[in-house]
C-alpha atoms as a PDB file:
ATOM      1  CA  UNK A   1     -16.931 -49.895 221.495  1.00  0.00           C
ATOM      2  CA  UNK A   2     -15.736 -46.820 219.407  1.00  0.00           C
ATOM      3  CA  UNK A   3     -16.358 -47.084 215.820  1.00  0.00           C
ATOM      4  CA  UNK A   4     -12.258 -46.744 214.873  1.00  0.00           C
ATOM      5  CA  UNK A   5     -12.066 -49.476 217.933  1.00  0.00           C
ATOM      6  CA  UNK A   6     -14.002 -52.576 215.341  1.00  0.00           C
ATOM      7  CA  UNK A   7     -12.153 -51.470 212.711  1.00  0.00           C
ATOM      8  CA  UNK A   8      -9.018 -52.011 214.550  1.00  0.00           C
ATOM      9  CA  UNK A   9     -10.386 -55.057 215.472  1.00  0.00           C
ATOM     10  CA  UNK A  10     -11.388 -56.367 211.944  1.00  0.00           C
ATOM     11  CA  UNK A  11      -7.948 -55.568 210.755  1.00  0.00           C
ATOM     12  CA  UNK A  12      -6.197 -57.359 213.379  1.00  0.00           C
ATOM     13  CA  UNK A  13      -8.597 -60.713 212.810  1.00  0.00           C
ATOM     14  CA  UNK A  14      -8.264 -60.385 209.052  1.00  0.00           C
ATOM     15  CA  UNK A  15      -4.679 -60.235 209.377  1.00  0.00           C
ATOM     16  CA  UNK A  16      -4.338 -62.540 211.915  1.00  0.00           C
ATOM     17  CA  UNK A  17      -6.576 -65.217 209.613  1.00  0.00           C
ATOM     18  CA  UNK A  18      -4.198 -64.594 206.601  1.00  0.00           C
ATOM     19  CA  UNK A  19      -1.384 -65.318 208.753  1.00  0.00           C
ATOM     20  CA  UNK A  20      -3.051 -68.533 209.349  1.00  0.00           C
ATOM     21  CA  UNK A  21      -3.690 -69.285 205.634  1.00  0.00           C
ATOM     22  CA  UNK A  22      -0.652 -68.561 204.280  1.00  0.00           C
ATOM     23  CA  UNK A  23       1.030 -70.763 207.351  1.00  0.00           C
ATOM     24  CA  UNK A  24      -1.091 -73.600 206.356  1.00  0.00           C
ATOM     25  CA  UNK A  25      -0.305 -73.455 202.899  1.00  0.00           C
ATOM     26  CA  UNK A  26       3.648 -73.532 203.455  1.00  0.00           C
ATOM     27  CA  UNK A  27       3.204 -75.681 205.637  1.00  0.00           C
ATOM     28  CA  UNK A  28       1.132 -78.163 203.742  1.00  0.00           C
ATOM     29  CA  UNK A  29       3.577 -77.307 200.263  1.00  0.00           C
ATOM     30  CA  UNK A  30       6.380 -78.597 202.631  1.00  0.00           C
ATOM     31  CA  UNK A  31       4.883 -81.787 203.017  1.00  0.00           C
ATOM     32  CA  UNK A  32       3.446 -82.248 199.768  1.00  0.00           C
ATOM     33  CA  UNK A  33       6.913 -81.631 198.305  1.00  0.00           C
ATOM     34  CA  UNK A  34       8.364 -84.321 199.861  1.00  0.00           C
ATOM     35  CA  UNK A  35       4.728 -86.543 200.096  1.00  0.00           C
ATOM     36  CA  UNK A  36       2.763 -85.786 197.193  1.00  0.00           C
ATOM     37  CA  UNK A  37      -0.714 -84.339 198.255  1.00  0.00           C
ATOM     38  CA  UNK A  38      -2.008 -87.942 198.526  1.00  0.00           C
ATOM     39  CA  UNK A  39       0.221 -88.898 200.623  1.00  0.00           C
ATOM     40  CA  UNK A  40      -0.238 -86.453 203.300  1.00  0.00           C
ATOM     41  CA  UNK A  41      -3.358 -86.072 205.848  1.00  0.00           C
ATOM     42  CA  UNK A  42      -4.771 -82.836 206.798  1.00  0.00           C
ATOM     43  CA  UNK A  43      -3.602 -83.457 210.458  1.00  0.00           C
ATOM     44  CA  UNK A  44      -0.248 -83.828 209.746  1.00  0.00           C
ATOM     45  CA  UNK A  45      -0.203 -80.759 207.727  1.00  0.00           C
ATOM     46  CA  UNK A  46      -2.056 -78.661 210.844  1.00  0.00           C
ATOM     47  CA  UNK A  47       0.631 -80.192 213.537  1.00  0.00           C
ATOM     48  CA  UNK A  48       3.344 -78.721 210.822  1.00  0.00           C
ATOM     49  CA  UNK A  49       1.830 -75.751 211.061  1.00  0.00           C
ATOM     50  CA  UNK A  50       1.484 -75.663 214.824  1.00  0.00           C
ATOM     51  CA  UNK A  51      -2.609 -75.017 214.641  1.00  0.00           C
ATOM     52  CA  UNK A  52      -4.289 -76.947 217.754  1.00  0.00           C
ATOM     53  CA  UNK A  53      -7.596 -76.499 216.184  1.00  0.00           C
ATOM     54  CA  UNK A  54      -8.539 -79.627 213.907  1.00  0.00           C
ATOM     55  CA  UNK A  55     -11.272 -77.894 211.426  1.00  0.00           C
ATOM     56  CA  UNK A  56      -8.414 -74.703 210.569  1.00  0.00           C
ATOM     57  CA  UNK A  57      -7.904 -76.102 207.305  1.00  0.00           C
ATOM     58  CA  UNK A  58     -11.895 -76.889 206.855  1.00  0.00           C
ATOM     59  CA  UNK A  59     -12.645 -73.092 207.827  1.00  0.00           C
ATOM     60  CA  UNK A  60      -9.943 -72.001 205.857  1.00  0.00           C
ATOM     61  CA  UNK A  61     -10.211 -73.611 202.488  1.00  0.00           C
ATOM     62  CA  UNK A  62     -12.924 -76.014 202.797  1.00  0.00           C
ATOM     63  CA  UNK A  63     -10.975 -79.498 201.887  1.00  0.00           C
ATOM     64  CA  UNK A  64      -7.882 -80.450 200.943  1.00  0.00           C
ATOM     65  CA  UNK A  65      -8.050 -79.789 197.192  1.00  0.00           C
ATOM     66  CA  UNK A  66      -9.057 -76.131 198.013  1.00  0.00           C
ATOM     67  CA  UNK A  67      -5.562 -75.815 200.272  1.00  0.00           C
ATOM     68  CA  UNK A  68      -4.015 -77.368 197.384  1.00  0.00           C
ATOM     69  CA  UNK A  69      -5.919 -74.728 194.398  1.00  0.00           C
ATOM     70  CA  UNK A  70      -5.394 -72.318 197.118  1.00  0.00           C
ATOM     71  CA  UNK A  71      -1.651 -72.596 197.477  1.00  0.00           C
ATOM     72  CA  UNK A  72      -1.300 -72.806 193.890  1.00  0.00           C
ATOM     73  CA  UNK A  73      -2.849 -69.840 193.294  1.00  0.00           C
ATOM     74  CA  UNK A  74      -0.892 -67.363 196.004  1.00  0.00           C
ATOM     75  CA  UNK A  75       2.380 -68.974 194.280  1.00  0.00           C
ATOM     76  CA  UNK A  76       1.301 -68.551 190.647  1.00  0.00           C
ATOM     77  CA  UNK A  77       0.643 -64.610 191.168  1.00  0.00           C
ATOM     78  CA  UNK A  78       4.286 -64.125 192.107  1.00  0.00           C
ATOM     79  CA  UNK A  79       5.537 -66.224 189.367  1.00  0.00           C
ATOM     80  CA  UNK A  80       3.625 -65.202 186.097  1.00  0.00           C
ATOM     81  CA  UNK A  81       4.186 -61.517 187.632  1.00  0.00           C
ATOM     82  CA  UNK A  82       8.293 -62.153 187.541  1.00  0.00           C
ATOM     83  CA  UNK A  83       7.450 -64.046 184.443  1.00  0.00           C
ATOM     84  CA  UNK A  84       5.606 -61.199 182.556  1.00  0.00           C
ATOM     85  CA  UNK A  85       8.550 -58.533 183.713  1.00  0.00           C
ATOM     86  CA  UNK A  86      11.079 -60.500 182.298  1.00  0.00           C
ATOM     87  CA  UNK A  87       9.126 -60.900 179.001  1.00  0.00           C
ATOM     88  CA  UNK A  88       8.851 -57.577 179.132  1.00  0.00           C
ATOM     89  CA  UNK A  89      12.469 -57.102 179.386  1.00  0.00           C
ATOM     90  CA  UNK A  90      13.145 -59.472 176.578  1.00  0.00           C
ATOM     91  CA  UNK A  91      10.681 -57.398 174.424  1.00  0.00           C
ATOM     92  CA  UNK A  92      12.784 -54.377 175.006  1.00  0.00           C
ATOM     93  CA  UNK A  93      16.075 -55.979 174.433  1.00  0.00           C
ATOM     94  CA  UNK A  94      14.895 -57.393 171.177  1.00  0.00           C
ATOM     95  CA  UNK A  95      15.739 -61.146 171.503  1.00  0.00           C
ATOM     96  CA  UNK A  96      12.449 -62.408 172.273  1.00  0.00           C
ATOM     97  CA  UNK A  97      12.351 -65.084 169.074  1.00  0.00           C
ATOM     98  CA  UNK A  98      15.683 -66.669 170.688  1.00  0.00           C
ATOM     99  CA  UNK A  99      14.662 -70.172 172.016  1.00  0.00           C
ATOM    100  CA  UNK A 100      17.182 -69.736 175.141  1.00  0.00           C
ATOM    101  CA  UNK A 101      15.400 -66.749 175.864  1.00  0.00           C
ATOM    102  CA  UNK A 102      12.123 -68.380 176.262  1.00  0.00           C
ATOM    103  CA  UNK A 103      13.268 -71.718 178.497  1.00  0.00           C
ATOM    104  CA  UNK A 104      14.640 -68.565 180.525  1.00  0.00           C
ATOM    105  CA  UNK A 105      11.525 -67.104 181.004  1.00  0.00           C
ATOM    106  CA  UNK A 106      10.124 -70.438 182.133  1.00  0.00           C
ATOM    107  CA  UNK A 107      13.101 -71.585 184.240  1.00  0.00           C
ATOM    108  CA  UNK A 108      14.021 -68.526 185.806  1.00  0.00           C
ATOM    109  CA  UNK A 109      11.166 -67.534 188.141  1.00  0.00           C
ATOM    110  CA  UNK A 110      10.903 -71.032 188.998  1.00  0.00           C
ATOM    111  CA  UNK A 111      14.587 -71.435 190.201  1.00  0.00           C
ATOM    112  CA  UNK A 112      14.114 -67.490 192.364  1.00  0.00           C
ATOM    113  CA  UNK A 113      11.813 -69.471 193.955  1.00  0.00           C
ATOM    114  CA  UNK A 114      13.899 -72.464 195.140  1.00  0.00           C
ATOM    115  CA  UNK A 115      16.467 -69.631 195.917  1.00  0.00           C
ATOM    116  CA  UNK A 116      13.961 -67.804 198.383  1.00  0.00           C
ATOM    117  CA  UNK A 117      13.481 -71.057 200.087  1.00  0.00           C
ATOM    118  CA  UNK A 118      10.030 -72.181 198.592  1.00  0.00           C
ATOM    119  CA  UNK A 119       8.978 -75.746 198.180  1.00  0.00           C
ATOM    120  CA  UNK A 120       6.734 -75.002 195.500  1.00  0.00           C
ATOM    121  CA  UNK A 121       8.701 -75.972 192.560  1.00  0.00           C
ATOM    122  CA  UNK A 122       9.121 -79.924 194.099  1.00  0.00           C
ATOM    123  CA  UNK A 123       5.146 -79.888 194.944  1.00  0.00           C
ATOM    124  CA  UNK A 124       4.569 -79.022 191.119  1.00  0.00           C
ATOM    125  CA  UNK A 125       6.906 -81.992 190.340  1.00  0.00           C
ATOM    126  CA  UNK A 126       5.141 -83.974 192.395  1.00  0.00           C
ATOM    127  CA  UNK A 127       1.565 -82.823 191.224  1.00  0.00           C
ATOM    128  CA  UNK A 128       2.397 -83.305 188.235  1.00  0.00           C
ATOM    129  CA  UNK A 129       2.901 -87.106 188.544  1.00  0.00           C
ATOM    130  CA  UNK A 130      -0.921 -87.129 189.512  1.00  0.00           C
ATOM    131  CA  UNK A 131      -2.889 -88.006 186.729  1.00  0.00           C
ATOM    132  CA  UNK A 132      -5.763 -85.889 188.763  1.00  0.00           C
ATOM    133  CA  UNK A 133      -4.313 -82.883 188.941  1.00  0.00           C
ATOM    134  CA  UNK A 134      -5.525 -80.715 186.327  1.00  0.00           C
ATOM    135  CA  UNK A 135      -9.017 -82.222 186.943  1.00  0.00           C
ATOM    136  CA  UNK A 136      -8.864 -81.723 190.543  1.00  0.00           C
ATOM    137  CA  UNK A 137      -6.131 -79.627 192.023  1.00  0.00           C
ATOM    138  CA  UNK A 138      -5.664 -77.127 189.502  1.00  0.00           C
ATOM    139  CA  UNK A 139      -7.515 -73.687 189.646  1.00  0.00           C
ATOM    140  CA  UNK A 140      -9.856 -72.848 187.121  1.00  0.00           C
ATOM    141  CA  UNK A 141      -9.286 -68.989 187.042  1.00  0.00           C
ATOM    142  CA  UNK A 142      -5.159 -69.592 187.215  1.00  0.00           C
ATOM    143  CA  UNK A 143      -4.942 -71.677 183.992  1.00  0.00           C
ATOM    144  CA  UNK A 144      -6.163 -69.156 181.494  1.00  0.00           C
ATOM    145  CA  UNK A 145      -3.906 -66.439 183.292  1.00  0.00           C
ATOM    146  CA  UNK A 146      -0.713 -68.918 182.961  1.00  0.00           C
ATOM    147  CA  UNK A 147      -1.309 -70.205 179.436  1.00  0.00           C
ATOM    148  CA  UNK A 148      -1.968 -66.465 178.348  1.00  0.00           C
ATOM    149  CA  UNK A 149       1.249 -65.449 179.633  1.00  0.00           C
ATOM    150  CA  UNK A 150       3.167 -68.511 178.026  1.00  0.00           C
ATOM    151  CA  UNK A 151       1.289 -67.881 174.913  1.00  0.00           C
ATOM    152  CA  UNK A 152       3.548 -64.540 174.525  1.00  0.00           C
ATOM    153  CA  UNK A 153       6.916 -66.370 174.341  1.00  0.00           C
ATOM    154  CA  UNK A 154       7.299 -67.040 170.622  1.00  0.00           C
ATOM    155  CA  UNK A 155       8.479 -70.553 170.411  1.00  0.00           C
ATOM    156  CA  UNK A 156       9.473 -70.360 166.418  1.00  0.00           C
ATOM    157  CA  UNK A 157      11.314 -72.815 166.461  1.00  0.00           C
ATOM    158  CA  UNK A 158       8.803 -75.341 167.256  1.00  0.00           C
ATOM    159  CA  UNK A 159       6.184 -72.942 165.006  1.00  0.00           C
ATOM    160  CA  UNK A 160       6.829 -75.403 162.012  1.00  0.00           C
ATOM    161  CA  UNK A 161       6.305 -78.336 163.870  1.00  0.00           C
ATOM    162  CA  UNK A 162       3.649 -80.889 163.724  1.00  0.00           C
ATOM    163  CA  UNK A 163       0.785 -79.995 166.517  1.00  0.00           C
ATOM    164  CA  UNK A 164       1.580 -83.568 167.970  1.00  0.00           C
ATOM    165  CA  UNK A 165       5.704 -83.080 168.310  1.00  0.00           C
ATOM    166  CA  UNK A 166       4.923 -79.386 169.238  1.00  0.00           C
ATOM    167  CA  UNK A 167       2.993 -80.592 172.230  1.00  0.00           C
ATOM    168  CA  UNK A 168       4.934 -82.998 172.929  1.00  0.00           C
ATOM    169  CA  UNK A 169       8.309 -81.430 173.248  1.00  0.00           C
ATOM    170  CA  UNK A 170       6.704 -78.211 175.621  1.00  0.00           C
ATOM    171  CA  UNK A 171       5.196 -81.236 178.096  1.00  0.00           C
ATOM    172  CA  UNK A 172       9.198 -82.723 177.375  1.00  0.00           C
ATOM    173  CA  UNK A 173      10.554 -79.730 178.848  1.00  0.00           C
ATOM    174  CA  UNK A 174       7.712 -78.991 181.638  1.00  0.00           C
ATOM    175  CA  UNK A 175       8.277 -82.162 183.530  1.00  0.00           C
ATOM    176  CA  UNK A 176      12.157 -81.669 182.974  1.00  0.00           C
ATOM    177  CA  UNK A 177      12.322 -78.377 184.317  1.00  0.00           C
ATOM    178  CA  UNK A 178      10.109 -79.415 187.245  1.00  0.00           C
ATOM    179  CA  UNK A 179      11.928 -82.720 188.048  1.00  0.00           C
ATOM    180  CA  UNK A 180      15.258 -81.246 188.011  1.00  0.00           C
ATOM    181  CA  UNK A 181      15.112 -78.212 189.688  1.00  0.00           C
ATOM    182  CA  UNK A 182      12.879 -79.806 191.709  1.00  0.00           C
ATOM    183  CA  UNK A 183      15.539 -82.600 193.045  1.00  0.00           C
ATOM    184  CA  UNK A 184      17.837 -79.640 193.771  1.00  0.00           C
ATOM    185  CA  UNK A 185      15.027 -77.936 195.515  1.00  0.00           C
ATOM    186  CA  UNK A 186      14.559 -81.164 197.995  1.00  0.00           C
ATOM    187  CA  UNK A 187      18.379 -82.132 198.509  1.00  0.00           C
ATOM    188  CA  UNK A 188      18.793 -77.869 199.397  1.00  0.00           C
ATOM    189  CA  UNK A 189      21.319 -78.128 196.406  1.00  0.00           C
ATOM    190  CA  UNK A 190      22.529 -74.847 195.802  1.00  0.00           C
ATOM    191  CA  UNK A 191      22.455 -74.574 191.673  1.00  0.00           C
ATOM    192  CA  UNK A 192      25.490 -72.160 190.211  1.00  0.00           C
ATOM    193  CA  UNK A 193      24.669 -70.269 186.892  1.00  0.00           C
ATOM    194  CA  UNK A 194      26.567 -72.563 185.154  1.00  0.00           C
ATOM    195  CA  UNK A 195      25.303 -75.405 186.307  1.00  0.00           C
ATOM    196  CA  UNK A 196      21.760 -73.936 185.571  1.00  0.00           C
ATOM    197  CA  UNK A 197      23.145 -72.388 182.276  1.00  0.00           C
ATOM    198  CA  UNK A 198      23.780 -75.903 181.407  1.00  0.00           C
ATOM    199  CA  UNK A 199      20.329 -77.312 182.500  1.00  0.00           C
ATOM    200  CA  UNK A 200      19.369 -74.369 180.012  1.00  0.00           C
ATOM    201  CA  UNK A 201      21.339 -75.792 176.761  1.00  0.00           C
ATOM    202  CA  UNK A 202      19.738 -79.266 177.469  1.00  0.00           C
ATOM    203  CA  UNK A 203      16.537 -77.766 177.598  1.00  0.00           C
ATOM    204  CA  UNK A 204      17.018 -75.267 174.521  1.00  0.00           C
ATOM    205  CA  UNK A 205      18.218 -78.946 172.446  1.00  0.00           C
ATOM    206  CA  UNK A 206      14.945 -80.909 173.577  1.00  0.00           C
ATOM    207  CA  UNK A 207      12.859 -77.723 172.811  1.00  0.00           C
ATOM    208  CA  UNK A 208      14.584 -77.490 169.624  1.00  0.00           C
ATOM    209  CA  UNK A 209      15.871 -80.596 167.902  1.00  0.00           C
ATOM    210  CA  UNK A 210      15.180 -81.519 164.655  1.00  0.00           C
ATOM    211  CA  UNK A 211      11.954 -83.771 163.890  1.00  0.00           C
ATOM    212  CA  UNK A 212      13.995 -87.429 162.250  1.00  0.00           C
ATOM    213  CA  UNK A 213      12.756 -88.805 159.323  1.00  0.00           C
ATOM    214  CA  UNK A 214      11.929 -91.953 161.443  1.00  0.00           C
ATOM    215  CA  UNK A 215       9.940 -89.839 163.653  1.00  0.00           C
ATOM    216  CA  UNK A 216       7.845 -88.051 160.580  1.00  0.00           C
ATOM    217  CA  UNK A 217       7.328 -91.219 158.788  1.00  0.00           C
ATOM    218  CA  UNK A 218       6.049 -92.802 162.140  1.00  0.00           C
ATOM    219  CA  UNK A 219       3.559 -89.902 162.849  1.00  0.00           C
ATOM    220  CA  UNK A 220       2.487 -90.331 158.574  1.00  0.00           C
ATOM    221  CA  UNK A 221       1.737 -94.038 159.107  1.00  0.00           C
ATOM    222  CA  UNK A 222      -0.189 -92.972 162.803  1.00  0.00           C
ATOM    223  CA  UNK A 223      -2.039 -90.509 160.960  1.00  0.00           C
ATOM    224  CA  UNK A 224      -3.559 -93.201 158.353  1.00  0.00           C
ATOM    225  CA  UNK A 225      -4.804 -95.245 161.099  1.00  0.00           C
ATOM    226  CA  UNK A 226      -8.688 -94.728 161.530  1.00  0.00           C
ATOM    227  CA  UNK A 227      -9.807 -93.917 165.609  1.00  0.00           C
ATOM    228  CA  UNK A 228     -11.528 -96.756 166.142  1.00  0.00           C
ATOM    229  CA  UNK A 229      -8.649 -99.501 165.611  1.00  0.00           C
ATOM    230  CA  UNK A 230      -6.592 -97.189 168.156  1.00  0.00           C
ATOM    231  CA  UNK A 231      -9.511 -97.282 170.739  1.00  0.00           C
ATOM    232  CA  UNK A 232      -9.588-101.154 169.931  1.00  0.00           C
ATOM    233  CA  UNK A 233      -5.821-101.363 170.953  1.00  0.00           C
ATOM    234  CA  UNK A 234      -5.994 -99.311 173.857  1.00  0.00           C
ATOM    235  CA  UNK A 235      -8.899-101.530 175.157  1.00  0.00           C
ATOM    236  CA  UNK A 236      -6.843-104.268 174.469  1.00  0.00           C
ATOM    237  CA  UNK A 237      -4.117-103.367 176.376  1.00  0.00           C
ATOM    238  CA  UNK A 238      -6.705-102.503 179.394  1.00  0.00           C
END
């Protein structure tokens, strides 16, 4: 065979393979969205992808946790890249501090996704209700890339916060974003701008409410209260 024959041939089966992969991994987010990755078996997700051969998703990622780091890894690229480019554009315009700027920059690739007809945003809901996830399902090389670029939006308002409301006000708005737009993404609700805009004010108060004196008093009293007697309750209530 011709030397510019093979190479025509590699091409084709390289493409060809990729085809396959990415086909698996809609596939498979299709199902998880609706499933949760536990609840779905590698057969099922190679009959929803039409694949007659029962070791394609063995040969193509290995197991199921590598279709699952896999997927969330070709989704991820396109979303911190629209994510970046509108921080970008939020540099230039100036109004980067504004805290309804920076639930946009989280919200907005997420909901282009659901708009091009993704099911990713439901399978993150839906991962995220696994405790395992991070652990298992998460890839390695994707979570410094995705914290560094959410590390650029200036949350000030938050800034002055204690570490342990701080934290717990950005997982707040995570699993909100995801569990809302998420619903619409499964019931193929189309969400308006002002609907959305909405969501957005919601979001902007959670992000941004004001710490109560309860709350600060509570988290004083918490602080006083040596490790071991929590560890002692917590193995109590095991």
């Amino acid at each position: 065979m011709p030397p510019e024959n093979v190479s025509t041939s590699t091409r084709r089966r390289h493409t060809t393979g990729e085809a396959t992969r990415e086909l698996l991994m809609t596939s498979a987010e299709r199902l998880f969205a609706s499933h949760g990755v536990e609840g779905v078996t590698l057969r099922e997700i190679q009959i929803q992808a039409g694949q007659s051969n029962s070791s394609v998703i063995a040969y193509h990622f290995g197991s199921k946790a590598g279709l699952v780091r896999a997927l969330i890894a070709f989704r991820y690229k396109t979303i911190d890249a629209r994510r970046t480019e509108l921080l970008e554009e939020a540099r230039a315009a100036n109004n980067i501090s504004d805290p309804r700027t920076a639930v946009w920059l989280i919200v907005r690739p997420l909901v282009e996704s659901i708009e091009s007809g993704e099911m990713f945003v439901p399978f993150l809901a839906k991962l995220n209700e696994n405790p395992r996830s991070h652990g298992e399902y998460w890839p390695r090389q994707l979570e410094d890339t995705t914290v560094d670029v959410l590390n650029q939006i200036p949350l000030e308002v938050v800034a002055d916060m204690p570490d342990r409301v701080r934290r717990g006000r950005e997982v707040q708005l995570y699993n909100s974003v995801l569990h809302m737009l998420g619903d619409h993404a499964r019931r193929q609700h189309h969400i308006s701008e002002a609907r959305l805009s909405n969501y957005v004010d919601g979001w902007v108060g959670m992000l941004t409410a004001p710490v109560s004196a309860t709350t600060s008093s509570l988290l004083e009293t918490d602080a006083t209260v040596p490790r071991t007697h929590h560890r002692s309750m917590e193995s109590h209530r095991d």
